[in-house]
Protein backbone atom coordinates (compact mmCIF):
# COMPACT_ATOMS: atom_id res chain seq x y z
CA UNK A 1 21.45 193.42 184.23
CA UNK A 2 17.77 192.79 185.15
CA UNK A 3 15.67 189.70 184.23
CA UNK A 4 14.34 190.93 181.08
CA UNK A 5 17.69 191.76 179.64
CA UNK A 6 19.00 188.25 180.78
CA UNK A 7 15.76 187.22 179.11
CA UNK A 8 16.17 188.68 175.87
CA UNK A 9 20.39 187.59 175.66
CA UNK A 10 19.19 184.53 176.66
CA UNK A 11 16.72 184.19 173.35
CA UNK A 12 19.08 185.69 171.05
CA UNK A 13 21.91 182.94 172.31
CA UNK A 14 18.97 180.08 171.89
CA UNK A 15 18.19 181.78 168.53
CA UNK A 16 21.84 181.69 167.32
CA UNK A 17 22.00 178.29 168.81
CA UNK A 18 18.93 177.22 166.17
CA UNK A 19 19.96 178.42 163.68
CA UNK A 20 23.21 176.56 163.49
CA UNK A 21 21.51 172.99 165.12
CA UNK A 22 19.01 173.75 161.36
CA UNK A 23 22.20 174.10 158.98
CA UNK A 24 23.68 170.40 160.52
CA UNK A 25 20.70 168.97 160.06
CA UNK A 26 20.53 169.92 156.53
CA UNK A 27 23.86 168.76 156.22
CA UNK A 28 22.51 165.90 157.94
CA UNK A 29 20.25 164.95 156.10
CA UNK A 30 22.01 165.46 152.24
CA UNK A 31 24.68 163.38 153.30
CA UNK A 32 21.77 160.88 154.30
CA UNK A 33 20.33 161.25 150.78
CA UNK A 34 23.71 160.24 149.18
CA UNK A 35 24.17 157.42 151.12
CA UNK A 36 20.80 155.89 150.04
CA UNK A 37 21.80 156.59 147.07
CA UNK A 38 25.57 155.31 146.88
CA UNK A 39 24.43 151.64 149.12
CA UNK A 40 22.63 150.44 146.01
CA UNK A 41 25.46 151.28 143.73
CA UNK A 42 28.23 149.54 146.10
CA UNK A 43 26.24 146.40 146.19
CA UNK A 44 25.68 146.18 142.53
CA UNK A 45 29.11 146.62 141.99
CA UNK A 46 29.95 143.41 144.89
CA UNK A 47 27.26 141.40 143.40
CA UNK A 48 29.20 142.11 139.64
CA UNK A 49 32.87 141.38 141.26
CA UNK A 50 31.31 138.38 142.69
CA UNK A 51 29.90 136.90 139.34
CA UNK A 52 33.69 138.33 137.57
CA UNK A 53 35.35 135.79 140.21
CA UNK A 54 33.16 133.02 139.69
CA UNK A 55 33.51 133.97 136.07
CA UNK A 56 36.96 133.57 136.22
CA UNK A 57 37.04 130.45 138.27
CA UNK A 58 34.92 128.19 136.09
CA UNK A 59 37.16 129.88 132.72
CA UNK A 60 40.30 129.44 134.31
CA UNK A 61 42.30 126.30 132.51
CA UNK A 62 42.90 123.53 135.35
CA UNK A 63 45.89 121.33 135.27
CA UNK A 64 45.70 118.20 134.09
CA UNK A 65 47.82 115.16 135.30
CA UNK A 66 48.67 112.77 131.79
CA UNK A 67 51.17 109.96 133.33
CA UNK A 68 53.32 112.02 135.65
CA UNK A 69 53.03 115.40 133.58
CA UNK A 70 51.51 118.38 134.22
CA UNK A 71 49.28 119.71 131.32
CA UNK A 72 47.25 122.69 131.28
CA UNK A 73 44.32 122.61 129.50
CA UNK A 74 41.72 124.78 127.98
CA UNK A 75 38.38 125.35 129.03
């Protein structure tokens, strides 16, 4: 094989080789996209479990101690 057919493999191999490096970084970069996208949601979601708990907390009845006896009472 002389050096112009090694030259022109060569390309086609580097051409086949960018070709496929172009469709990852497509892939790349949608699955980028969705992760900006799907951070914001997951923290809004925290930041509303968070406030549920504290919710929940401050609503929940807390026992009350009347001469010995446990009473539960209401918020």
């Amino acid at each position: 094989m002389g050096d112009l057919e090694r030259i022109i493999a060569r390309r086609s191999e580097l051409d086949a080789l960018a070709e496929e490096l172009a469709g990852q970084l497509q892939e790349v970069q949608a699955e980028r996209e969705e992760l900006l996208v799907a951070e914001p949601v997951l923290n809004r979601l925290a930041e509303q479990d968070r406030a549920e708990a504290e919710t929940a907390v401050v609503a929940s009845p807390a026992p009350a101690r009347v001469a010995g006896w446990f009473c539960w009472t209401a918020p």
